[in-house]
N, C-alpha and C. Protein backbone atom coordinates (compact mmCIF):
# COMPACT_ATOMS: atom_id res chain seq x y z
N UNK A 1 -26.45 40.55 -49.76
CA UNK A 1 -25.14 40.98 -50.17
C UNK A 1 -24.66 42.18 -49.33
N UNK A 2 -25.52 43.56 -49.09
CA UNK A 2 -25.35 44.30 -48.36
C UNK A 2 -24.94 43.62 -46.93
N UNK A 3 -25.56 42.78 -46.33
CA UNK A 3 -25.01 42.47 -45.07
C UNK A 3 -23.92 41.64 -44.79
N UNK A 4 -23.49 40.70 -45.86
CA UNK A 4 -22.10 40.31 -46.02
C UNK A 4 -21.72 41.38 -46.18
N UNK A 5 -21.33 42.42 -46.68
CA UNK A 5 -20.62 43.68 -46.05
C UNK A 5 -20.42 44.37 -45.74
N UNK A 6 -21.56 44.88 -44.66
CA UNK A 6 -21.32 45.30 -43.48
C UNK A 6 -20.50 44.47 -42.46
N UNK A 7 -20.67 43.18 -42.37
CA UNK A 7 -19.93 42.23 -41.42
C UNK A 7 -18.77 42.34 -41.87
N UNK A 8 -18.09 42.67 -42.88
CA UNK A 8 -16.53 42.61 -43.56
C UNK A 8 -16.22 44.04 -42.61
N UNK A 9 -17.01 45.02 -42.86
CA UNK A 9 -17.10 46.19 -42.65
C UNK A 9 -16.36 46.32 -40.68
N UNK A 10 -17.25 45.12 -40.46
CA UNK A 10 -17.24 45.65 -38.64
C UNK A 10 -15.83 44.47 -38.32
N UNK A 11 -16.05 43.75 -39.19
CA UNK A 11 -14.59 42.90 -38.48
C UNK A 11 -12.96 43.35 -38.97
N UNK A 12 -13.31 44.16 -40.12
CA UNK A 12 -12.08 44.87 -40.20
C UNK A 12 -11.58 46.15 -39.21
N UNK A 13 -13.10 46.96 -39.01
CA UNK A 13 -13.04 48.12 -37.88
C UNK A 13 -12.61 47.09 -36.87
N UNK A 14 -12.69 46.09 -36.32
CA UNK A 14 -12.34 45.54 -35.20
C UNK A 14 -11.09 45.11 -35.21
N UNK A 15 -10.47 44.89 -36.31
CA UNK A 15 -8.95 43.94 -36.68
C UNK A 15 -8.21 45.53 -36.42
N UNK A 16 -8.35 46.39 -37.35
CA UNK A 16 -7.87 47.77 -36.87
C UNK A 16 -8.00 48.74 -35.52
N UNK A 17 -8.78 47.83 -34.87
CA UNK A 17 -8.76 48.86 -33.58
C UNK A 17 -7.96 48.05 -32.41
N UNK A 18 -8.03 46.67 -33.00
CA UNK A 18 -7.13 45.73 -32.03
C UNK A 18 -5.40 46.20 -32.50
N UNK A 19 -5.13 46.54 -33.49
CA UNK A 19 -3.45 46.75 -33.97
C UNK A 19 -3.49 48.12 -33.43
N UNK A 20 -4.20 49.06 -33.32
CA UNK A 20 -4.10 50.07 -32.98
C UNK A 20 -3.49 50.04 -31.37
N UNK A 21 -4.46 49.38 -30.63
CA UNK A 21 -4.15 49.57 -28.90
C UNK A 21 -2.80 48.38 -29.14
N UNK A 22 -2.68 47.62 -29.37
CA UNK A 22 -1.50 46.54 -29.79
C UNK A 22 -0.08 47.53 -29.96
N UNK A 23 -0.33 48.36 -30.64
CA UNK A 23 0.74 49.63 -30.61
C UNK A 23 0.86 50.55 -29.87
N UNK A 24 -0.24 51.08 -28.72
CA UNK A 24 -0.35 52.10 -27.54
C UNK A 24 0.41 51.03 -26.57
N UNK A 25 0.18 50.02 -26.52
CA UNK A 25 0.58 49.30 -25.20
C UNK A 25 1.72 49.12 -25.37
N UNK A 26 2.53 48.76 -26.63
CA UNK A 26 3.69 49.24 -26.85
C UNK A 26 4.46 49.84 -26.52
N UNK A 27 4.20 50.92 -26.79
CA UNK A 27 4.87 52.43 -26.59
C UNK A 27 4.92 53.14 -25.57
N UNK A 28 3.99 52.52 -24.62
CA UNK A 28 4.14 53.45 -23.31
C UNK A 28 5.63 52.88 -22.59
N UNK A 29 6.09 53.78 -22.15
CA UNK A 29 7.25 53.82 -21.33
C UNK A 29 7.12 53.26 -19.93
N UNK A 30 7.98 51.86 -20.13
CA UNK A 30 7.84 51.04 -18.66
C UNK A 30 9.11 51.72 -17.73
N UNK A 31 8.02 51.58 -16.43
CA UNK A 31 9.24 52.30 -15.13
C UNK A 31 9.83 51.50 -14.97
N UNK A 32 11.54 51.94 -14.42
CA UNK A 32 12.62 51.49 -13.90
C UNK A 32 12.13 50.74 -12.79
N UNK A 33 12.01 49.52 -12.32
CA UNK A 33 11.96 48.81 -11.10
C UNK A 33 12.96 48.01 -10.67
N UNK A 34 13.60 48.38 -9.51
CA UNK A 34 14.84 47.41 -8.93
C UNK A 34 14.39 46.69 -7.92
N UNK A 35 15.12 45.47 -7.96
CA UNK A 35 15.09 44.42 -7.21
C UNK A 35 13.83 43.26 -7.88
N UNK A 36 13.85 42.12 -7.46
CA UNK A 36 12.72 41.49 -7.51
C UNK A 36 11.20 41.78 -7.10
N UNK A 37 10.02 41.78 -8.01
CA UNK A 37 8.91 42.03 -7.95
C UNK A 37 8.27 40.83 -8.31
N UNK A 38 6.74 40.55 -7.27
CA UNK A 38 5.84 39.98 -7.49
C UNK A 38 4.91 40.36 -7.32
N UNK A 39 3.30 39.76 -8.10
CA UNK A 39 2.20 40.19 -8.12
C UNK A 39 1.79 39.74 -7.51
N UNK A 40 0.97 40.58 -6.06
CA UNK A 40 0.07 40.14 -5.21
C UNK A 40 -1.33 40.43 -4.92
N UNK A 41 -2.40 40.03 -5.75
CA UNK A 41 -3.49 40.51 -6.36
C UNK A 41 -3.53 42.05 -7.37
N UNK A 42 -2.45 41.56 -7.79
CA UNK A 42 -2.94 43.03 -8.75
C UNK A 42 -1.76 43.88 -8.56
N UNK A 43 -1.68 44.04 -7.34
CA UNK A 43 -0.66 44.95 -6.53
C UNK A 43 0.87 44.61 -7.15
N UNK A 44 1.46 45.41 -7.30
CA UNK A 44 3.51 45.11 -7.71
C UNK A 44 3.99 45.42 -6.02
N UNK A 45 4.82 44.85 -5.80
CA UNK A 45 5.29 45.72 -4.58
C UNK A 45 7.07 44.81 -4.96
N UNK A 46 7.85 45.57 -4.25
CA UNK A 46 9.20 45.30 -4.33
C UNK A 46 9.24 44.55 -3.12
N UNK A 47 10.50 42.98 -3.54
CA UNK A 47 10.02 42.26 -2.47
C UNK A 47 11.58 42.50 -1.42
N UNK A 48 12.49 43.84 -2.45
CA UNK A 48 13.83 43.89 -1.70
C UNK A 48 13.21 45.05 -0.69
N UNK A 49 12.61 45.32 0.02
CA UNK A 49 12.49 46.37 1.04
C UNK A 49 10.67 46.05 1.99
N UNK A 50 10.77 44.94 2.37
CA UNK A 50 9.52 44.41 2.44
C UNK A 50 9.46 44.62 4.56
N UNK A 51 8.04 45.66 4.45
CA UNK A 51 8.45 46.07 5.99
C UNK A 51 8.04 45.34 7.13
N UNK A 52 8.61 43.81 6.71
CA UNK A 52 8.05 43.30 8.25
C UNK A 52 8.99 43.14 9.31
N UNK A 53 8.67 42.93 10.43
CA UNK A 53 9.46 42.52 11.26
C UNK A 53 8.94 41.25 12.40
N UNK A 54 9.98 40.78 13.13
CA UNK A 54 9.46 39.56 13.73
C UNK A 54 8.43 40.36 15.00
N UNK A 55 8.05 39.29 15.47
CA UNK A 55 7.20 39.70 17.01
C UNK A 55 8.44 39.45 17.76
N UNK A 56 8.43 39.58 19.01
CA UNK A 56 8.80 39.25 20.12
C UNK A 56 8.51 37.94 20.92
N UNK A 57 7.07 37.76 20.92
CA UNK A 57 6.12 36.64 20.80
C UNK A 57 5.14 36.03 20.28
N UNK A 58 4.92 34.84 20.16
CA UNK A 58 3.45 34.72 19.63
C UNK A 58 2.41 34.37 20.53
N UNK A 59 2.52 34.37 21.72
CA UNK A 59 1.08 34.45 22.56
C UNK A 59 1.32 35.40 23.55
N UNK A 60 0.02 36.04 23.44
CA UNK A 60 0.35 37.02 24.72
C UNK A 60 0.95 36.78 26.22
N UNK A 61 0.39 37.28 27.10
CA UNK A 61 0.29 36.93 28.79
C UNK A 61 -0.66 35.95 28.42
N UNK A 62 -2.03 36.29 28.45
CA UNK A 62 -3.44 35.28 28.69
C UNK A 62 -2.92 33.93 28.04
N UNK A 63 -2.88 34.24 26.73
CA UNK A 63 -2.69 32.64 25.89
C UNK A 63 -1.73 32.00 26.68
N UNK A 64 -0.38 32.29 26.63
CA UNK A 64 0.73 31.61 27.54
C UNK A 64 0.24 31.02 28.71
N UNK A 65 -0.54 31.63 29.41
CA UNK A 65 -0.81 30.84 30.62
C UNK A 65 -2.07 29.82 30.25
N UNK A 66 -2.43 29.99 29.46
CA UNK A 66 -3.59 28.58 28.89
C UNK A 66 -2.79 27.96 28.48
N UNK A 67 -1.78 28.43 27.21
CA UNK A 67 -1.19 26.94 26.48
C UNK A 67 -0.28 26.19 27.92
N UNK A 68 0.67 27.17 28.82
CA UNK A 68 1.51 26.40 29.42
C UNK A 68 0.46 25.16 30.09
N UNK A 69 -0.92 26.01 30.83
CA UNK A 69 -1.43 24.58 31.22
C UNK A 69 -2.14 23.74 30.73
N UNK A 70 -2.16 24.13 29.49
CA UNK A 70 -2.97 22.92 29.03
C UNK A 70 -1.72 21.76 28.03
N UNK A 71 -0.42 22.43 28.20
CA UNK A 71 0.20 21.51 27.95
C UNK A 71 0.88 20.71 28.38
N UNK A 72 0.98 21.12 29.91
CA UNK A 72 1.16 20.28 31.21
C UNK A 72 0.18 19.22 31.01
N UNK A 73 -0.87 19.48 31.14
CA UNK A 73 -2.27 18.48 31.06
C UNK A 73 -1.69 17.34 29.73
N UNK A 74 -0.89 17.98 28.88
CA UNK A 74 -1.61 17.34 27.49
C UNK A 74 -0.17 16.18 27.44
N UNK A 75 0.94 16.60 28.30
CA UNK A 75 2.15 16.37 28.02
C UNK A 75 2.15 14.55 28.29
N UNK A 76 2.98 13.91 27.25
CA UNK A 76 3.13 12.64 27.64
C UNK A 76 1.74 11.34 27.16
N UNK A 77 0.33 12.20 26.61
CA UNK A 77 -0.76 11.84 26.02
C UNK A 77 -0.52 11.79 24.60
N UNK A 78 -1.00 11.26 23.37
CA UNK A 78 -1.21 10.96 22.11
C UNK A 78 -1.75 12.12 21.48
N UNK A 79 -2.03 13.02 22.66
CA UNK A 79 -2.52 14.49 22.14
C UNK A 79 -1.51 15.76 21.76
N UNK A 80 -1.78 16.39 21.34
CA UNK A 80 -1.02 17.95 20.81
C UNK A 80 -1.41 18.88 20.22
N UNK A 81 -0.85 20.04 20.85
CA UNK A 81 -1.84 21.36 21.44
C UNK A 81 -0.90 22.35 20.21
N UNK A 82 -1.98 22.85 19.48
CA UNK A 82 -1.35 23.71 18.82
C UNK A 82 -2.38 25.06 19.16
N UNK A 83 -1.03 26.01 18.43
CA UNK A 83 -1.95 27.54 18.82
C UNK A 83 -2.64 28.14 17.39
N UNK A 84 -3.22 29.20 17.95
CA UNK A 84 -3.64 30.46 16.65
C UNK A 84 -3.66 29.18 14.72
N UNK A 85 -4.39 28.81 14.88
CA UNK A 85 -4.74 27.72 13.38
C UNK A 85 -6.10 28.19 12.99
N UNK A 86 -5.70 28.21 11.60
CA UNK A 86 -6.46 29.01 10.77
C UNK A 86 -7.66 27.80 10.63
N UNK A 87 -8.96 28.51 11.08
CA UNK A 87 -9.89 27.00 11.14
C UNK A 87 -10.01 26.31 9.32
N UNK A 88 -9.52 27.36 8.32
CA UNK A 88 -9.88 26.73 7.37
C UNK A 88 -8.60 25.50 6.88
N UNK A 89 -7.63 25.51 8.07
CA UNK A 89 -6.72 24.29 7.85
C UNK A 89 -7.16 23.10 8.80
N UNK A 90 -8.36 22.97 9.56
CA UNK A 90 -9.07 21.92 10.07
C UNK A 90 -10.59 21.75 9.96
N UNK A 91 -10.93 22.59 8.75
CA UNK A 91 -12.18 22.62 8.12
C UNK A 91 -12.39 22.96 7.14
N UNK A 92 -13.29 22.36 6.37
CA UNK A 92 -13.48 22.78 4.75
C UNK A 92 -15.21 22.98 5.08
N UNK A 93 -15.24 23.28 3.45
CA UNK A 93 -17.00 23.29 3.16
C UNK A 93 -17.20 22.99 2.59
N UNK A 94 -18.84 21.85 2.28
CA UNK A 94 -19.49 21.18 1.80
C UNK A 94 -18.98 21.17 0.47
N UNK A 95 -18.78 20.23 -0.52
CA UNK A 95 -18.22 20.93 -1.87
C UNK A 95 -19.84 21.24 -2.41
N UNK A 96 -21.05 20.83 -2.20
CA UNK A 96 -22.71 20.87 -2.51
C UNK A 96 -22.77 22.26 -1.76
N UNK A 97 -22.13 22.95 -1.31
CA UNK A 97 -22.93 24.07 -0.38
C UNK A 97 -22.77 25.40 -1.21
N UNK A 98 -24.13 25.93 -0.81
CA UNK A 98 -24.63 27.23 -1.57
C UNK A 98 -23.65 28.64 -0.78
N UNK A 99 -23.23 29.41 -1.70
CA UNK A 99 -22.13 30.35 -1.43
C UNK A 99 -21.23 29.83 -1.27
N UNK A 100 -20.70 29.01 -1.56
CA UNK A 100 -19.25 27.93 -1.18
C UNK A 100 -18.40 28.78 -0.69
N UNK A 101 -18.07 29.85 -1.80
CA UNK A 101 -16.85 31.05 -1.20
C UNK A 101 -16.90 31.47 -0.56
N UNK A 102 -18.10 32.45 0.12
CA UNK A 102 -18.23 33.31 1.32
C UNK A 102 -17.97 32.48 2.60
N UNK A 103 -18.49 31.32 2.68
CA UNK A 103 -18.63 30.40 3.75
C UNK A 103 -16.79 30.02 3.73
N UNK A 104 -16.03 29.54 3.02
CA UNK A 104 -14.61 29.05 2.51
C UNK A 104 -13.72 30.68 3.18
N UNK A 105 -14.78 31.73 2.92
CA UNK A 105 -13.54 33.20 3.01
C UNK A 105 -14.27 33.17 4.50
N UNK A 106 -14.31 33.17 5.19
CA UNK A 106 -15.31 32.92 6.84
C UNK A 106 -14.09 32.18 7.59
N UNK A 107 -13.87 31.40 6.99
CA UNK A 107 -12.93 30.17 7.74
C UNK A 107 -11.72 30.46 7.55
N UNK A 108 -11.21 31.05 6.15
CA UNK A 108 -9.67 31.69 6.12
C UNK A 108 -9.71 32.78 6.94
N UNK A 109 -10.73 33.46 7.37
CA UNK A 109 -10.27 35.00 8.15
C UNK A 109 -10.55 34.85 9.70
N UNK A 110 -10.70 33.39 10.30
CA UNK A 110 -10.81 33.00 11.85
C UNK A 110 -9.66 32.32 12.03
N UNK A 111 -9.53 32.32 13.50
CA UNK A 111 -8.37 31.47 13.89
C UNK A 111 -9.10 30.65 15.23
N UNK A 112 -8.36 29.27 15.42
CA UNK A 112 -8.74 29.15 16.66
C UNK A 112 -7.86 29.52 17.59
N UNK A 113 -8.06 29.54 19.07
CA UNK A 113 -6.95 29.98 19.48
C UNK A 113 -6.17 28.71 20.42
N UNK A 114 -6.73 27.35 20.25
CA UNK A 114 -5.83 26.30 20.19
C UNK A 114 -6.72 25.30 19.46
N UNK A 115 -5.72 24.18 19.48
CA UNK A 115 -6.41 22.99 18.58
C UNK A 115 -5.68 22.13 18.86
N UNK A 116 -6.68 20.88 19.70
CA UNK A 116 -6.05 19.50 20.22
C UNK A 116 -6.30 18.63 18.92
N UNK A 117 -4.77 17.73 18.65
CA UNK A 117 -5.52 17.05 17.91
C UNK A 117 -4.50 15.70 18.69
N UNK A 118 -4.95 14.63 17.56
CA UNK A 118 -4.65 13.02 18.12
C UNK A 118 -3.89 12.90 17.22
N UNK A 119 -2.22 12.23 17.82
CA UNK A 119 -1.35 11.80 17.08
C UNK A 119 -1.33 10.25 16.67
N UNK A 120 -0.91 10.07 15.69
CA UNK A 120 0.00 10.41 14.85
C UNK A 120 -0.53 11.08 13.55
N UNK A 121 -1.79 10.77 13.41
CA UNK A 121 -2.02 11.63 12.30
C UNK A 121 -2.40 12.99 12.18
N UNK A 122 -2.42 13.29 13.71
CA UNK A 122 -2.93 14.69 14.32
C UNK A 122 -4.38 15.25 13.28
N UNK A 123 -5.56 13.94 14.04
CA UNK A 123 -6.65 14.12 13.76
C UNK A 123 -7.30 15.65 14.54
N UNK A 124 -7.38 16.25 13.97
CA UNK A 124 -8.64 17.47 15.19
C UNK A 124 -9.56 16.63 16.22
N UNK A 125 -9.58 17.27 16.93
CA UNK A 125 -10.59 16.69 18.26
C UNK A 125 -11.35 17.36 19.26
N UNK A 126 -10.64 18.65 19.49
CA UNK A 126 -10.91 19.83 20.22
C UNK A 126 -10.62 21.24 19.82
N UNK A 127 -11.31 21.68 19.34
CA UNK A 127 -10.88 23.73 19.64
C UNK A 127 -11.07 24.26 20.94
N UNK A 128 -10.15 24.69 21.02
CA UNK A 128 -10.41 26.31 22.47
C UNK A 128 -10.27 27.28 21.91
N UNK A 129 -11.20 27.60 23.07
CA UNK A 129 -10.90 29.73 22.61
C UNK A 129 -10.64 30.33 23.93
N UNK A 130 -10.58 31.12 24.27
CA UNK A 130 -9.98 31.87 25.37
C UNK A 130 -11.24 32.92 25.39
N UNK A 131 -11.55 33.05 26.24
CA UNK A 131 -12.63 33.87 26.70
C UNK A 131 -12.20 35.32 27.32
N UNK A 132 -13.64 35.98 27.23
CA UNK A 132 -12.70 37.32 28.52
C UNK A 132 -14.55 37.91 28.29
N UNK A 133 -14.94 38.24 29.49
CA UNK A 133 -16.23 38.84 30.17
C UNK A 133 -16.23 40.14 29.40
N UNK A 134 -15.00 40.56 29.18
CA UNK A 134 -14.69 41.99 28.63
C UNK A 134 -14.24 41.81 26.94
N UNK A 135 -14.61 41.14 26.34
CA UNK A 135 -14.26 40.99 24.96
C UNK A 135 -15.18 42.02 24.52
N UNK A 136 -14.82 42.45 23.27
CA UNK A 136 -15.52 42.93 22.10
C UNK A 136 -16.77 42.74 21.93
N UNK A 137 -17.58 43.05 21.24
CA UNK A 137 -18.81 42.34 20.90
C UNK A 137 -18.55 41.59 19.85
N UNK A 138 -17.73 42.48 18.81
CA UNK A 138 -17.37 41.71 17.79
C UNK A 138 -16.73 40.36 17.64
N UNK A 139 -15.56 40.48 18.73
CA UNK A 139 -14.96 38.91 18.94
C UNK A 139 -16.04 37.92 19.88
N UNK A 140 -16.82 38.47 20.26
CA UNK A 140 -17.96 37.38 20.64
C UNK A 140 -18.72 36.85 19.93
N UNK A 141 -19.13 37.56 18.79
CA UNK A 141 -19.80 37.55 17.44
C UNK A 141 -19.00 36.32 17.25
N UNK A 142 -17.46 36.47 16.56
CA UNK A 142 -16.50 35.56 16.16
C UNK A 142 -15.89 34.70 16.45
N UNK A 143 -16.20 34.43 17.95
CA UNK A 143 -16.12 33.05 18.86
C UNK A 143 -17.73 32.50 18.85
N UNK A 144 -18.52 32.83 18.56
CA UNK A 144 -19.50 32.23 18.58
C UNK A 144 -19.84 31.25 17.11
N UNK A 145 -19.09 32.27 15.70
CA UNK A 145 -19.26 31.42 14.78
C UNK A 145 -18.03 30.69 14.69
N UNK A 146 -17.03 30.61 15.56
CA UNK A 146 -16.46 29.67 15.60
C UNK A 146 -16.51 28.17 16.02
N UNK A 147 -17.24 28.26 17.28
CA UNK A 147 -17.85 27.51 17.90
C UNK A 147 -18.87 26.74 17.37
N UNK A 148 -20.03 27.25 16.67
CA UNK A 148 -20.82 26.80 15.54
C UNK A 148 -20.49 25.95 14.47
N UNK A 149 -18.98 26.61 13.65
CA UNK A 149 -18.50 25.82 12.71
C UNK A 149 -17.75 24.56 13.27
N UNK A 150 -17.06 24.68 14.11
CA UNK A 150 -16.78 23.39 14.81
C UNK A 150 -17.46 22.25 15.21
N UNK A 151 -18.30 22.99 15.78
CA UNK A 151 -19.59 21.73 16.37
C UNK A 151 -20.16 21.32 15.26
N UNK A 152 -20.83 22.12 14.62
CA UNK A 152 -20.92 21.34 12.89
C UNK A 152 -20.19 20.19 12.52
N UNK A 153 -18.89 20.68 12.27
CA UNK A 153 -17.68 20.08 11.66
C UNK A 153 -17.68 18.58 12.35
N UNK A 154 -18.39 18.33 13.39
CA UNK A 154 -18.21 17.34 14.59
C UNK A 154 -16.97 17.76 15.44
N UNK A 155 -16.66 18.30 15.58
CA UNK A 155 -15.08 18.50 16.66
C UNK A 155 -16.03 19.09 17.79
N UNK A 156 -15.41 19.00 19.19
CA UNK A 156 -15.63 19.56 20.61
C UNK A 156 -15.08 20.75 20.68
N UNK A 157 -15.78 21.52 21.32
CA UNK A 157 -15.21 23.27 21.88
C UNK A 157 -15.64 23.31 23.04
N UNK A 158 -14.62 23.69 23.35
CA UNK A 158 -14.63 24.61 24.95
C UNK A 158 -14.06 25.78 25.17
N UNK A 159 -14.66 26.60 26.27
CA UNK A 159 -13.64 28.26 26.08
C UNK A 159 -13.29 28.43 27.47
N UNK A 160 -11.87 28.92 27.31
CA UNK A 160 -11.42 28.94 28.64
C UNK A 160 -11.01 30.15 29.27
N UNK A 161 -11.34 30.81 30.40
CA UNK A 161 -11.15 32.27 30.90
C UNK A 161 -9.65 32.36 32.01
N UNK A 162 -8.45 32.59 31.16
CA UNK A 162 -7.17 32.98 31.63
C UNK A 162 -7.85 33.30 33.38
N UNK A 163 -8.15 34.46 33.37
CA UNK A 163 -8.52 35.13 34.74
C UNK A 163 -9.36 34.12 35.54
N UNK A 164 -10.02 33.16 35.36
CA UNK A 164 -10.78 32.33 35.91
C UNK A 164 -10.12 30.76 35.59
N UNK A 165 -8.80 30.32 35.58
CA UNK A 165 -8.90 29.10 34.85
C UNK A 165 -9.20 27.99 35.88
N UNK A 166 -9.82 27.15 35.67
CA UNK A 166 -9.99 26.03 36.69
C UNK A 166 -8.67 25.21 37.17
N UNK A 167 -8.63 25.11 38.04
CA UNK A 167 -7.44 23.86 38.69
C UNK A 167 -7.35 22.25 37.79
N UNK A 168 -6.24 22.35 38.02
CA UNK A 168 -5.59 20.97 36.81
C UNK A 168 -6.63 20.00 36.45
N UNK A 169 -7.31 19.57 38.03
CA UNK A 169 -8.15 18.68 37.91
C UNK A 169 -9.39 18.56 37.14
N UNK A 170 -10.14 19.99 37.75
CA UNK A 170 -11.16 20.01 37.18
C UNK A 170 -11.05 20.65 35.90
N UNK A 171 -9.84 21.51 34.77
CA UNK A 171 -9.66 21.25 33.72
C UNK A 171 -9.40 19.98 33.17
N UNK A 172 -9.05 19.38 33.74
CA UNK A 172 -8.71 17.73 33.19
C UNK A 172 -9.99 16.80 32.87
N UNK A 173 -10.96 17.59 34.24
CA UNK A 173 -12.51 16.67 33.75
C UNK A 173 -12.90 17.29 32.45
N UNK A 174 -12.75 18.79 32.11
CA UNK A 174 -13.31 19.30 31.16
C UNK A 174 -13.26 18.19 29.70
N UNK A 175 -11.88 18.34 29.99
CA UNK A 175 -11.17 17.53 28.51
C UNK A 175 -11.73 16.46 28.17
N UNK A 176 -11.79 15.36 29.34
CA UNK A 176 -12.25 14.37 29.40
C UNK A 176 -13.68 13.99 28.91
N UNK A 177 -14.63 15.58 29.32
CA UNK A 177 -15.92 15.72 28.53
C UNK A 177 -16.04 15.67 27.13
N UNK A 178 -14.80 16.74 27.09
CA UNK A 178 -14.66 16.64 25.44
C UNK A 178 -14.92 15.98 24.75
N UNK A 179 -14.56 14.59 25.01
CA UNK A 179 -13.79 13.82 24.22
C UNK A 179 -12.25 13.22 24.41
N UNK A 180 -11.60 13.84 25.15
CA UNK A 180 -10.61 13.67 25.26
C UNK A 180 -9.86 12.26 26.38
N UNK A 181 -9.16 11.52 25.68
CA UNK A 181 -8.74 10.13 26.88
C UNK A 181 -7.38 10.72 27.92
N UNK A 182 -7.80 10.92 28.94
CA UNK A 182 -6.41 11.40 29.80
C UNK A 182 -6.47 10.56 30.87
């Protein structure tokens, strides 16, 4: 009997401490916010004063002179050369694989820095990356697990050095190694 009420005891202290904060949350005084707001993890931010601005471009010097030739190469083929693609929009992970997320947040925070694929359904077929003798360590780190996840994935990689690029031809054999029909 005693412990039937104590349990009356603790679920009423609990019914009263829930009406209690039920009334603090109330009462606090919400700030004036103008314009439209959305929640972006947590964060409020106002979306009338939002500080972006465009680029100028989206590939540098280096890239530009890879994409222009490799789209010379590509022009008039079943192929098409896209830039900067987030590998986790031409790769997923195992839905069986251990850490699913970490491996899933890996692939949203790389890019490739092109991606051949085969039309019409613009299957993937090839990644490039653009190289440089003088990179980072870090972006070598991050072309290397790029390269990894690809070859996994079954797709072909190759990396190509702006400052060194091979002549039409013998980029054209490259492709052709790939995988690629030219």
């Amino acid at each position: 009997m005693q412990f039937i009420a104590i349990l009356l005891l603790i679920i009423l202290a609990k019914m009263g401490y829930d009406i209690y904060r039920e009334q603090q949350h109330k009462i606090k005084p919400k700030s004036k916010k103008t314009g439209q707001v959305i929640d972006i993890s947590d964060t409020w931010i106002n979306i009338d004063k939002l500080p972006y601005r465009k680029k100028d471009y989206l590939l540098n010097n280096r890239e530009l002179v890879v994409y222009d030739t490799l789209d010379h190469l590509l022009n008039g083929t079943v192929y098409r050369l896209f830039t900067k693609v987030q590998l986790a929009d031409f790769l997923q992970t195992a839905a069986d694989a251990a850490n699913r997320q970490e491996y899933n947040q890996r692939i949203i925070e790389r890019n490739a820095d092109f991606l051949v694929c085969q039309s019409p359904e613009l299957n993937p077929i090839l990644v490039i990356m653009i190289e440089n003798q003088n990179d980072a360590k870090r972006k070598q780190l991050v072309d290397r697990f790029t390269r990894q996840a690809a070859e996994t994935a079954g797709l072909a990689f190759i990396t190509l050095n702006p400052a060194s690029l091979p002549e039409n031809e013998e980029l054209k054999n490259r492709l052709i190694a790939a995988g690629l029909s030219l």
